[in-house]
Protein backbone atom coordinates (compact mmCIF):
# COMPACT_ATOMS: atom_id res chain seq x y z
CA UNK A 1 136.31 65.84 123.90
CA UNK A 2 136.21 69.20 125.55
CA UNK A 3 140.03 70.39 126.52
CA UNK A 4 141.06 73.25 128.90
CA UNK A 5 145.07 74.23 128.06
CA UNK A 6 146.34 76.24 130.71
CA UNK A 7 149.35 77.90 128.45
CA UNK A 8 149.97 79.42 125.66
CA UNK A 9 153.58 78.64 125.32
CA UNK A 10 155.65 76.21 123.45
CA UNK A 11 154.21 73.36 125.43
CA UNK A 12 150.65 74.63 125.30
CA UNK A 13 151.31 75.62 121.59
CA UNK A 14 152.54 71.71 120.69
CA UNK A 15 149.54 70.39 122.70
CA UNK A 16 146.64 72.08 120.98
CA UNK A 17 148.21 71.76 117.20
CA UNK A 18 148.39 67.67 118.19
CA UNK A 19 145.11 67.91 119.59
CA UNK A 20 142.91 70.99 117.91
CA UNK A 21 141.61 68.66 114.45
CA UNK A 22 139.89 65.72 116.77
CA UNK A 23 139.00 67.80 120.07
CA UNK A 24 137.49 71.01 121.26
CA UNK A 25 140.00 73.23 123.05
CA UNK A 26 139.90 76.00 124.83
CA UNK A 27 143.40 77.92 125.58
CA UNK A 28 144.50 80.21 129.05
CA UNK A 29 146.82 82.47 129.10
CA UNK A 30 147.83 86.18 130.24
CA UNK A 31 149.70 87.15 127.17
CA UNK A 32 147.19 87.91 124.44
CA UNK A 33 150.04 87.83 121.49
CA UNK A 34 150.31 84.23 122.27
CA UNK A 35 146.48 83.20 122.31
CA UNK A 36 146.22 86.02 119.04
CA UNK A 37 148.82 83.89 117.05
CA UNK A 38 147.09 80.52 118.26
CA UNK A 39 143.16 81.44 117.22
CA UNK A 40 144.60 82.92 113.98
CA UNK A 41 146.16 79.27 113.50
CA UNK A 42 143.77 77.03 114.61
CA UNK A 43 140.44 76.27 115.37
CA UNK A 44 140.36 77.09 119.18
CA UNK A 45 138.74 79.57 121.89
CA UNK A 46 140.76 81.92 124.14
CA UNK A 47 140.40 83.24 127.55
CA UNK A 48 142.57 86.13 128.17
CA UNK A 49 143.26 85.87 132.30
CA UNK A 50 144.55 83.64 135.35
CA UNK A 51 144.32 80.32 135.52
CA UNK A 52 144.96 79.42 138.73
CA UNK A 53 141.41 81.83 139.32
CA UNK A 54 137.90 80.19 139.69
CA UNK A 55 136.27 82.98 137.62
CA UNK A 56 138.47 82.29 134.78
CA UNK A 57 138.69 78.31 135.08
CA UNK A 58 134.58 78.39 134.99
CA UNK A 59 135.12 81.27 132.07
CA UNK A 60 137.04 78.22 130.08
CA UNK A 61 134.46 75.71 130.77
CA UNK A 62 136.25 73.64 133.13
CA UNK A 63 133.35 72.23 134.24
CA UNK A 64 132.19 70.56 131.24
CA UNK A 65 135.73 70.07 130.30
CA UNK A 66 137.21 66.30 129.79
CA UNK A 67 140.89 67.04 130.35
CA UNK A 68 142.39 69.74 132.18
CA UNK A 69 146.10 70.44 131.28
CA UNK A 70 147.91 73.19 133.28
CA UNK A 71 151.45 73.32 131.48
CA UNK A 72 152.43 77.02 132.33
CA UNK A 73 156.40 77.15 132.85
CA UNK A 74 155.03 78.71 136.40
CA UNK A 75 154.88 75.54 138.34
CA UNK A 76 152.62 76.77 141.97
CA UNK A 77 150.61 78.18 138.99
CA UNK A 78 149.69 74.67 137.40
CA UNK A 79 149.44 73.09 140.82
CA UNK A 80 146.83 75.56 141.41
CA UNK A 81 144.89 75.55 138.80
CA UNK A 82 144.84 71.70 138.47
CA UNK A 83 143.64 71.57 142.43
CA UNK A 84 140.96 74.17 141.41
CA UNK A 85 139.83 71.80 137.93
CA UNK A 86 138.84 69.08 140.20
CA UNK A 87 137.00 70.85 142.95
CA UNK A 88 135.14 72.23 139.86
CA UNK A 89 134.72 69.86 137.48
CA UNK A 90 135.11 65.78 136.97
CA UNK A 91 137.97 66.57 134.25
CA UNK A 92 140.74 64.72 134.47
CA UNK A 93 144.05 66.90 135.34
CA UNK A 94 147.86 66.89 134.35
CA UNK A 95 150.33 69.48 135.28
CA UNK A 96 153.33 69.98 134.23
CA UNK A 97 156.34 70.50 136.76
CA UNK A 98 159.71 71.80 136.98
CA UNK A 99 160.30 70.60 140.52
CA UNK A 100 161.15 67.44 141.67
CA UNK A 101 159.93 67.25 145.19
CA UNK A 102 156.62 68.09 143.86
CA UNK A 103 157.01 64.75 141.60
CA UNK A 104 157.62 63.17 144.73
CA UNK A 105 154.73 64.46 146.83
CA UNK A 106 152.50 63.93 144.01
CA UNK A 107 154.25 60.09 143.77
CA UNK A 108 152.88 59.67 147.60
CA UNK A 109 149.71 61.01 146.89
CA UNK A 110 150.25 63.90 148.72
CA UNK A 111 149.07 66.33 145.53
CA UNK A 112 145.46 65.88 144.43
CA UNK A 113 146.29 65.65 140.69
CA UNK A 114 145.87 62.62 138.33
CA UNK A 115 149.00 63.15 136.31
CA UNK A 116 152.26 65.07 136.86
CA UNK A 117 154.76 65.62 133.92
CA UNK A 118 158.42 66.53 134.71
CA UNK A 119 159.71 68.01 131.50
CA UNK A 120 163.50 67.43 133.55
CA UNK A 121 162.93 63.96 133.80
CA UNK A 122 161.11 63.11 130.43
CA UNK A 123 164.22 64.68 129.10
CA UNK A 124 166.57 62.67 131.25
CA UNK A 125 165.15 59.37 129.99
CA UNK A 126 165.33 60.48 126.65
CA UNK A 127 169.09 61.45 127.25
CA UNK A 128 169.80 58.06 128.46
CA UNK A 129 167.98 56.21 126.04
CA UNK A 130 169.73 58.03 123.34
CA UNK A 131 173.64 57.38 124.59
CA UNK A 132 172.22 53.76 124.52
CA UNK A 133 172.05 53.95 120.79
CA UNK A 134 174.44 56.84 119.80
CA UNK A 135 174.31 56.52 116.49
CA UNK A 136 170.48 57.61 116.51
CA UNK A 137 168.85 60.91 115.99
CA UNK A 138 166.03 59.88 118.22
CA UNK A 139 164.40 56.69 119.98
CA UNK A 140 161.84 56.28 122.55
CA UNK A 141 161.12 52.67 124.78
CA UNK A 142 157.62 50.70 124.98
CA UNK A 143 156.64 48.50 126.79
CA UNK A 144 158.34 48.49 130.03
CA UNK A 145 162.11 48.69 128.11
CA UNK A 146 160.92 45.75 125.64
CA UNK A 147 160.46 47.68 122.65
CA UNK A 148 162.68 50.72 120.98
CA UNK A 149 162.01 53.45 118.43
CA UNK A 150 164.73 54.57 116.69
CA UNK A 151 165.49 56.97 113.79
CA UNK A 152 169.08 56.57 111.98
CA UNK A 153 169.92 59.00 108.94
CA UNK A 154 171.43 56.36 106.91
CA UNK A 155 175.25 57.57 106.37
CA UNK A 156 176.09 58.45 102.75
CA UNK A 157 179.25 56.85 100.82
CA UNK A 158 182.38 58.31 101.33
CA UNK A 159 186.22 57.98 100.27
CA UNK A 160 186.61 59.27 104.01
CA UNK A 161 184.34 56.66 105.27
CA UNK A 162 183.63 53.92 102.91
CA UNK A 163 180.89 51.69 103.71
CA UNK A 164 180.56 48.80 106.09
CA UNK A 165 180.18 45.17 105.20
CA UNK A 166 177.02 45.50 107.97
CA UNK A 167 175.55 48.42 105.98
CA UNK A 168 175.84 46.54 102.51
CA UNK A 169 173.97 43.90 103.86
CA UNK A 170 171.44 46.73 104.80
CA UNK A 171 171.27 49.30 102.40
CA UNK A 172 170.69 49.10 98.57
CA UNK A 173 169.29 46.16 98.60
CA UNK A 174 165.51 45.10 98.28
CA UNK A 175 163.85 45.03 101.85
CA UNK A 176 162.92 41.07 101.29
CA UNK A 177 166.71 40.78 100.86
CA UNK A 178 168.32 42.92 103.28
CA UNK A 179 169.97 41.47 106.34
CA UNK A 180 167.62 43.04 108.72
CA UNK A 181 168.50 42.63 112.26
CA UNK A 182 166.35 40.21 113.98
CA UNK A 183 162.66 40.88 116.22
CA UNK A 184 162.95 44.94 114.35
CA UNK A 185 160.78 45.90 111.28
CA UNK A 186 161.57 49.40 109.10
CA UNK A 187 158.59 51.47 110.12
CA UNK A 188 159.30 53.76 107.34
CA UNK A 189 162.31 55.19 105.26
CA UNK A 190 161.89 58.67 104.27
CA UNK A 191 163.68 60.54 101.36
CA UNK A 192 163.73 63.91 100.68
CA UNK A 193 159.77 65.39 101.67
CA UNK A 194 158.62 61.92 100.27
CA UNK A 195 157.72 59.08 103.22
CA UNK A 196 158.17 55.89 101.30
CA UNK A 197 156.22 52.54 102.74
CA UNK A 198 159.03 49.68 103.55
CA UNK A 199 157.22 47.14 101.48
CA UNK A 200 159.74 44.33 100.40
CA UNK A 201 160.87 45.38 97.26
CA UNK A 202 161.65 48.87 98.68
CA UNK A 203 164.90 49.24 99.80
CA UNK A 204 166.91 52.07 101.94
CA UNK A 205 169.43 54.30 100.30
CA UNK A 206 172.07 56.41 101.39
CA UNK A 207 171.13 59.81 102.93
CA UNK A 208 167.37 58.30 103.85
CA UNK A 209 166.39 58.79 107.32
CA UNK A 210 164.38 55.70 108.80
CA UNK A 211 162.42 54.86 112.03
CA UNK A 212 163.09 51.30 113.19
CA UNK A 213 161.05 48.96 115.79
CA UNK A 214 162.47 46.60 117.55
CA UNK A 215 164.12 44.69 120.90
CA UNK A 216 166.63 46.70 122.43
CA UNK A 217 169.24 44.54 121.39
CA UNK A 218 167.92 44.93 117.52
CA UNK A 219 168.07 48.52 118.17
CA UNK A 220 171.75 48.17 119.04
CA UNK A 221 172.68 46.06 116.07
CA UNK A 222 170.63 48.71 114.05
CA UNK A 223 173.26 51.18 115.65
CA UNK A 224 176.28 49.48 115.00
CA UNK A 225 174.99 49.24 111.25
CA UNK A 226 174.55 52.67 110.65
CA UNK A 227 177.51 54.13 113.03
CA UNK A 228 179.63 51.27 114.26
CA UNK A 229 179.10 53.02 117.64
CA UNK A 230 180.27 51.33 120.95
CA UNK A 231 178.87 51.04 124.02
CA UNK A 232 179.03 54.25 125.77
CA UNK A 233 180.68 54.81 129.46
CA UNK A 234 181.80 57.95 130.08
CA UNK A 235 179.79 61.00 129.87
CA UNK A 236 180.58 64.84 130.27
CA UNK A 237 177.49 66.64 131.26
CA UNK A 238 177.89 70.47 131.10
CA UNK A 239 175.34 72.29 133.48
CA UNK A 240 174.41 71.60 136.89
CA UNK A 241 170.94 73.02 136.63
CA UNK A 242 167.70 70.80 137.41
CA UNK A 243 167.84 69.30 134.13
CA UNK A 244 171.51 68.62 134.26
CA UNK A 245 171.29 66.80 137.78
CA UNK A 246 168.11 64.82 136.40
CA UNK A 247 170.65 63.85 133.22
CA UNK A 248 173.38 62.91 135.59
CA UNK A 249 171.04 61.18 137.91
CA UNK A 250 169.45 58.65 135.40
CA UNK A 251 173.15 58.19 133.99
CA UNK A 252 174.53 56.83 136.79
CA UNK A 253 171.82 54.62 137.78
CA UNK A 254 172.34 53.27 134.37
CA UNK A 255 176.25 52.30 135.84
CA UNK A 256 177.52 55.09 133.59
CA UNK A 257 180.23 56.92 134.63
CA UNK A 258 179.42 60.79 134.82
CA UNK A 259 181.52 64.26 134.99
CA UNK A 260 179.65 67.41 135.53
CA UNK A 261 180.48 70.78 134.32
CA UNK A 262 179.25 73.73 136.14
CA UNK A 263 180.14 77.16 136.41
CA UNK A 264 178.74 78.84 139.32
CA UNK A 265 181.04 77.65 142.73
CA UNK A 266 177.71 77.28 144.54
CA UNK A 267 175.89 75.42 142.71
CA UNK A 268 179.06 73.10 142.16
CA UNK A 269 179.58 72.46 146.07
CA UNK A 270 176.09 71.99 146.09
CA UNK A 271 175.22 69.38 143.50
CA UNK A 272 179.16 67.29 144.62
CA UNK A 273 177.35 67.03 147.99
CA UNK A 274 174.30 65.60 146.92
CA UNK A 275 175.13 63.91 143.86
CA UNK A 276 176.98 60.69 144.89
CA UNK A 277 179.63 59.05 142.20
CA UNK A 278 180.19 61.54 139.74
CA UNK A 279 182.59 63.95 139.60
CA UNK A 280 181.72 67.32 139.51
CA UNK A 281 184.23 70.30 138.60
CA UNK A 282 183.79 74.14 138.94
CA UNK A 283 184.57 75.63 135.14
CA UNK A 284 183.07 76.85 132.02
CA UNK A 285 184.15 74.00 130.62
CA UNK A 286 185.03 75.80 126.86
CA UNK A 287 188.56 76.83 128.08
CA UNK A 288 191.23 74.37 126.20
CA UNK A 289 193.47 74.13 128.77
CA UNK A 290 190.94 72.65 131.10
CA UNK A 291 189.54 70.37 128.26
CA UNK A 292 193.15 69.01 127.47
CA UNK A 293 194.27 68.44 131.44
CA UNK A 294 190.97 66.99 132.13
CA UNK A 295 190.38 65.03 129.10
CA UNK A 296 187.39 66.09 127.90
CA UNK A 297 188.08 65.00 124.13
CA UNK A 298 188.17 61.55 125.50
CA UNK A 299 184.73 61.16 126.62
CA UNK A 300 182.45 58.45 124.84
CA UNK A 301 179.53 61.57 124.99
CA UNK A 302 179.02 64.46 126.23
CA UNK A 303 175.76 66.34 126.94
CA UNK A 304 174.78 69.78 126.91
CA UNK A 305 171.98 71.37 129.59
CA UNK A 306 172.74 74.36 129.99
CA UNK A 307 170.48 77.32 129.81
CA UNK A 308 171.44 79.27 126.66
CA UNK A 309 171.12 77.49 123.16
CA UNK A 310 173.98 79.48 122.17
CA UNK A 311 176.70 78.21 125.15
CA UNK A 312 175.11 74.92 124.38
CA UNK A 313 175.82 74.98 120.57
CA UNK A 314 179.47 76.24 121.20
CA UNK A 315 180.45 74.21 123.81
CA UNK A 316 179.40 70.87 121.67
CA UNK A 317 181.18 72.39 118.62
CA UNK A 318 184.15 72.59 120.40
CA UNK A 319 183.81 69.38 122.41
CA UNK A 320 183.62 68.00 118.82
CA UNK A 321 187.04 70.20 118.01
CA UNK A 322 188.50 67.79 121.01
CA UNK A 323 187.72 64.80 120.23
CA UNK A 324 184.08 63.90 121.59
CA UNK A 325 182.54 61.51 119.56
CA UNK A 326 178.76 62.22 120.27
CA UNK A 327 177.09 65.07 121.31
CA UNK A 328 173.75 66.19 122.95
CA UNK A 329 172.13 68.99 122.73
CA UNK A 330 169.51 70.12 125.25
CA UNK A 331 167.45 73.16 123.09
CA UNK A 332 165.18 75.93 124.36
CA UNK A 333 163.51 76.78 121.38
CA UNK A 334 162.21 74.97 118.42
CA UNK A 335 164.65 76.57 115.98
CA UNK A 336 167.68 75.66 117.53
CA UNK A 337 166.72 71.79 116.70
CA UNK A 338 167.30 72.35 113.44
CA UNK A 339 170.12 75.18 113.40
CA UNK A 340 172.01 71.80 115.99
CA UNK A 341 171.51 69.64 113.54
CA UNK A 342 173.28 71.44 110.49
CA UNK A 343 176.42 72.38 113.16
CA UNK A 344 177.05 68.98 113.41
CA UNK A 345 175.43 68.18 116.61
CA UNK A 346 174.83 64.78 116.91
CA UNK A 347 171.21 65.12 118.56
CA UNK A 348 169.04 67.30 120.05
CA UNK A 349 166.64 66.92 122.06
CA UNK A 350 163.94 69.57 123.17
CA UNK A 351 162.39 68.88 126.51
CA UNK A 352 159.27 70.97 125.83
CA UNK A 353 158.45 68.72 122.77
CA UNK A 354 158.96 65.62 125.30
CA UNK A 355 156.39 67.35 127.37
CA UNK A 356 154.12 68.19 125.31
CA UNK A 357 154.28 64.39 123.91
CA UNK A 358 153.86 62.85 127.46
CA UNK A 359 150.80 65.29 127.89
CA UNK A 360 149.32 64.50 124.33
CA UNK A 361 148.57 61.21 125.27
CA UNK A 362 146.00 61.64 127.94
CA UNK A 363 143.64 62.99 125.10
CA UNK A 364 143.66 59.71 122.78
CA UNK A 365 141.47 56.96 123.64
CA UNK A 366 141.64 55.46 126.60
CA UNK A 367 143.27 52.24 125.50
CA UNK A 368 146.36 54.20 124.46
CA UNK A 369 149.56 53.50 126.98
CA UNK A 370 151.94 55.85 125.22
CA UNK A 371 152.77 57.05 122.52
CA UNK A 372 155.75 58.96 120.89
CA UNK A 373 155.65 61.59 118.33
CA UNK A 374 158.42 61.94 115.22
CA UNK A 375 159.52 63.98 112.65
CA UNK A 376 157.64 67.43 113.92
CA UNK A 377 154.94 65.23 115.16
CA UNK A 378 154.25 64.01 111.44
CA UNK A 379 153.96 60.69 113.10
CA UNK A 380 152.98 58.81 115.94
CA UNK A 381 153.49 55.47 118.01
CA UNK A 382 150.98 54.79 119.80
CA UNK A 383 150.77 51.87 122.41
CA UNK A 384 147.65 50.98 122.26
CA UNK A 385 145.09 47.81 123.51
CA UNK A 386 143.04 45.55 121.07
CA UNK A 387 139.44 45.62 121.98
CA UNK A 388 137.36 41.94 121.51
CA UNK A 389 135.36 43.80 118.92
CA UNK A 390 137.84 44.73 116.68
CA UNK A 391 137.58 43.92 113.15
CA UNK A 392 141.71 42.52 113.01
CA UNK A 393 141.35 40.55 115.60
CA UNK A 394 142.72 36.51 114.96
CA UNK A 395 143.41 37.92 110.93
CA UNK A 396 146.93 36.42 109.84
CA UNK A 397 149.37 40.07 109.39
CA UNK A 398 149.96 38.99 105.58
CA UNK A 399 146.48 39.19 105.32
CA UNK A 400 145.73 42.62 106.73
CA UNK A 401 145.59 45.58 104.49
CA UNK A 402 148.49 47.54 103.65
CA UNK A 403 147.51 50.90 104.88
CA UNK A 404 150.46 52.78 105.70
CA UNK A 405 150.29 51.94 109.33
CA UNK A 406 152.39 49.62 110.93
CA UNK A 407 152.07 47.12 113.80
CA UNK A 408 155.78 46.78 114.63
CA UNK A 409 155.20 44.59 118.04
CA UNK A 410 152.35 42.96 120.18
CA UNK A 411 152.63 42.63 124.11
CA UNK A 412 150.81 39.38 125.21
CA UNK A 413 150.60 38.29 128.88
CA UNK A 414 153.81 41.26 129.69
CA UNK A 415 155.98 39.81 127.03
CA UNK A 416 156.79 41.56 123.64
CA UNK A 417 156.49 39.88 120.49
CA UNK A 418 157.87 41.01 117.24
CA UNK A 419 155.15 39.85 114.68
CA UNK A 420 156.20 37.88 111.39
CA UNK A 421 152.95 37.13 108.38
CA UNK A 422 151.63 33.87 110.07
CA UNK A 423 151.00 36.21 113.66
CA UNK A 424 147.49 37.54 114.34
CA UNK A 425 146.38 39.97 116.99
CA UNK A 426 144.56 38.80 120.19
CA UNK A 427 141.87 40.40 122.42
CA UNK A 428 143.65 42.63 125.04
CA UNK A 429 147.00 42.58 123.52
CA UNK A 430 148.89 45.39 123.01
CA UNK A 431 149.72 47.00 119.55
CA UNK A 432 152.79 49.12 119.15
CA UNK A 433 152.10 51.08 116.20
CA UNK A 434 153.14 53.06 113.60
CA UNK A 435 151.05 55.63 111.56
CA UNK A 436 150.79 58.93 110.19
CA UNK A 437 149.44 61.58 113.07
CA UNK A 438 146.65 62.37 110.64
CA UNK A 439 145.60 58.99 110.82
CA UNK A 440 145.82 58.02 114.75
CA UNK A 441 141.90 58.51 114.98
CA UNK A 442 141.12 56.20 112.38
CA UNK A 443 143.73 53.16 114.31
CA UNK A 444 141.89 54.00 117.36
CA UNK A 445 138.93 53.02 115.84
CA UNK A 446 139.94 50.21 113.88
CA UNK A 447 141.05 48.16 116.86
């Protein structure tokens, strides 16, 4: 498949190194560092120029292009370009957007587009989805809610914090032993740099990291295994910003109860007028005194959007000094991820990547829903439909071959089902999988 990338940054950069082995892509962008670094890494053509110009759209072969994906941080840029890619061409077009009144315009067909990403939003749900399961490092939702991804570091022994009789039901024991919550499968438990396949005489140790499918409510029971977390209530967010409000917004449709944090008078007075049932407060938010009167400490989360990594990293690490249990860091670079991680941030969670993920998507097969990328996009989970032709089709699961992917649930007539060894896939079902991101080409074709 031909692919035009409008964008050479972050976004762009995550889109073409998921997309560069398996399609042929061709990358805009102004800044010629950026497109340098990006030829030099992979296998892709550059246009140095504007892309919200004819000259240069038909210079990047829009017209015989497939997909056109306009993900500048510019947002009247992307619209522009993506109106321009389907006046030229019969490629299909997805822009990214910052704003959320062009969401809605775009919602009542008011923007000729076919897809518009809201990196604000995408980072929202994955907020909210996250505080529903505090005790992961990531997890996604299939399937209209009725199937979770989650990844847990399994906690390592402690005098501190001995283990759980929950987690010795769970961990050191063989797989086919284990008292694995019920409708959730281990995708896979990873150790060290090695990815181990959870066959039933594997088992999980302390210090692994694993990804789990399953109902939400196995996802839960997964969480109370690994953290003994409760049921979260009341969040802090810090930063009023777009993807603060989008944060707060999601939270409290969710029935949670929400305090926002935000500096600048304005934009306080602002967001208390429009954002019904929280509370909002004009501070910094790092200064004890205000954290002791206002009982920060005692918040079930809190999350972090502000616009600097650095406030965001402090302000958690000393939310954690008072007393917050779990933490949320919104990140602006890919670094920061990690350098969150090893301050003790509970998770982080970098809304590019979730853009770039939703965006990735459009350029699998057709039959692919969604799909979720993991562990630096070393894996995938793709959502994907079983054609009549396909060679698994009515085969018993204990008789498939073990090939390292996974089919962790099947959605039949709307409903998900969590597959045991007597199950066998239908025509038109739909396969929630789990395979290496090397290997999502050859699953495609398989089914």
């Amino acid at each position: 498949m031909k692919i035009v990338v409008l964008g050479a940054g972050q976004v762009g950069a995550t889109i073409v190194e998921a997309l560069h082995d398996d399609h042929e892509a061709t990358v805009i962008d102004l800044d010629a560092a950026r497109l340098q670094a990006l030829s030099y890494r992979y296998d892709v053509r550059t246009v140095r120029g504007n892309g919200a110009t004819r000259r240069v759209l038909q210079d990047a072969g829009v017209e015989e292009a497939a997909l056109m994906i306009a993900c500048t941080s510019r947002d009247e840029i992307n619209l522009v370009a993506g109106t321009l890619a389907k006046k030229l061409s019969a490629a299909q077009t997805i822009v990214r957007t910052s704003n959320p009144e062009y969401l809605e315009a775009w919602q009542e067909r008011q923007i000729d587009v076919d897809f518009m990403v809201s990196s604000e939003l995408e980072t929202a749900l994955a907020v909210s989805s996250t505080i529903g399961v505090p005790s992961a490092k990531q997890t996604d939702v299939f399937a209209d809610g009725q199937v979770q991804i989650v990844e847990f570091d399994v906690p390592l022994d402690s005098s501190e914090r001995p283990p759980t009789d929950a987690i010795r039901e769970v961990v050191g024991l063989e797989l086919k032993a284990a008292s694995i919550p019920a409708d959730s499968k281990v995708a896979s438990i990873i150790r060290g740099d090695r990815v181990l396949v959870p066959r039933g005489d594997e088992s999980i140790q302390p210090g692994d990291r694993i990804i789990i499918i399953g109902s939400p409510e196995a996802a839960r029971a997964w969480g109370q295994i690994m953290a003994r977390s409760k049921q979260v209530d009341d969040v802090v967010v810090y930063g009023a910003g777009a993807t603060g409000l989008a944060i707060a917004r999601v939270l409290l449709d969710q029935r949670i109860r929400v305090r926002l944090i935000e500096p600048s008078e304005e934009r306080a007075r602002e967001v208390a007028e429009e954002l019904h049932g929280a509370r909002v407060y004009c501070a910094t938010g790092v200064d004890p005194d205000f954290i002791e009167r206002e009982r920060i400490g005692q918040a079930d989360a809190a999350v972090f959007a502000m616009r600097e990594d650095a406030k965001n990293l402090y302000a958690a690490t000393l939310a954690k000094v008072h007393g917050v249990r779990f933490t949320i860091g919104i990140t602006h670079e890919p670094i920061s991820i990690e350098v969150f991680e090893h301050a003790g941030i509970d998770v982080a969670v970098n809304p590019r990547s979730l853009t770039a993920e939703e965006i990735v998507r459009f350029a699998h097969d057709p039959r692919v829903r969604q799909l979720s990328m993991l562990e630096g996009d070393r894996f995938e989970i793709l959502d994907i439909t079983v054609r009549e032709e396909s060679k698994l089709v009515r085969i018993p699961f204990k008789e498939l071959p073990m090939t390292g992917s996974l089919i962790g649930a099947i959605v039949r007539d709307g409903t998900a089902i969590f597959p045991h060894g007597g199950d066998q896939l239908e025509p038109d079902d739909r396969a929630i999988i789990f395979t290496e991101s090397r290997r999502v080409a050859e699953v495609e074709k398989a089914l």
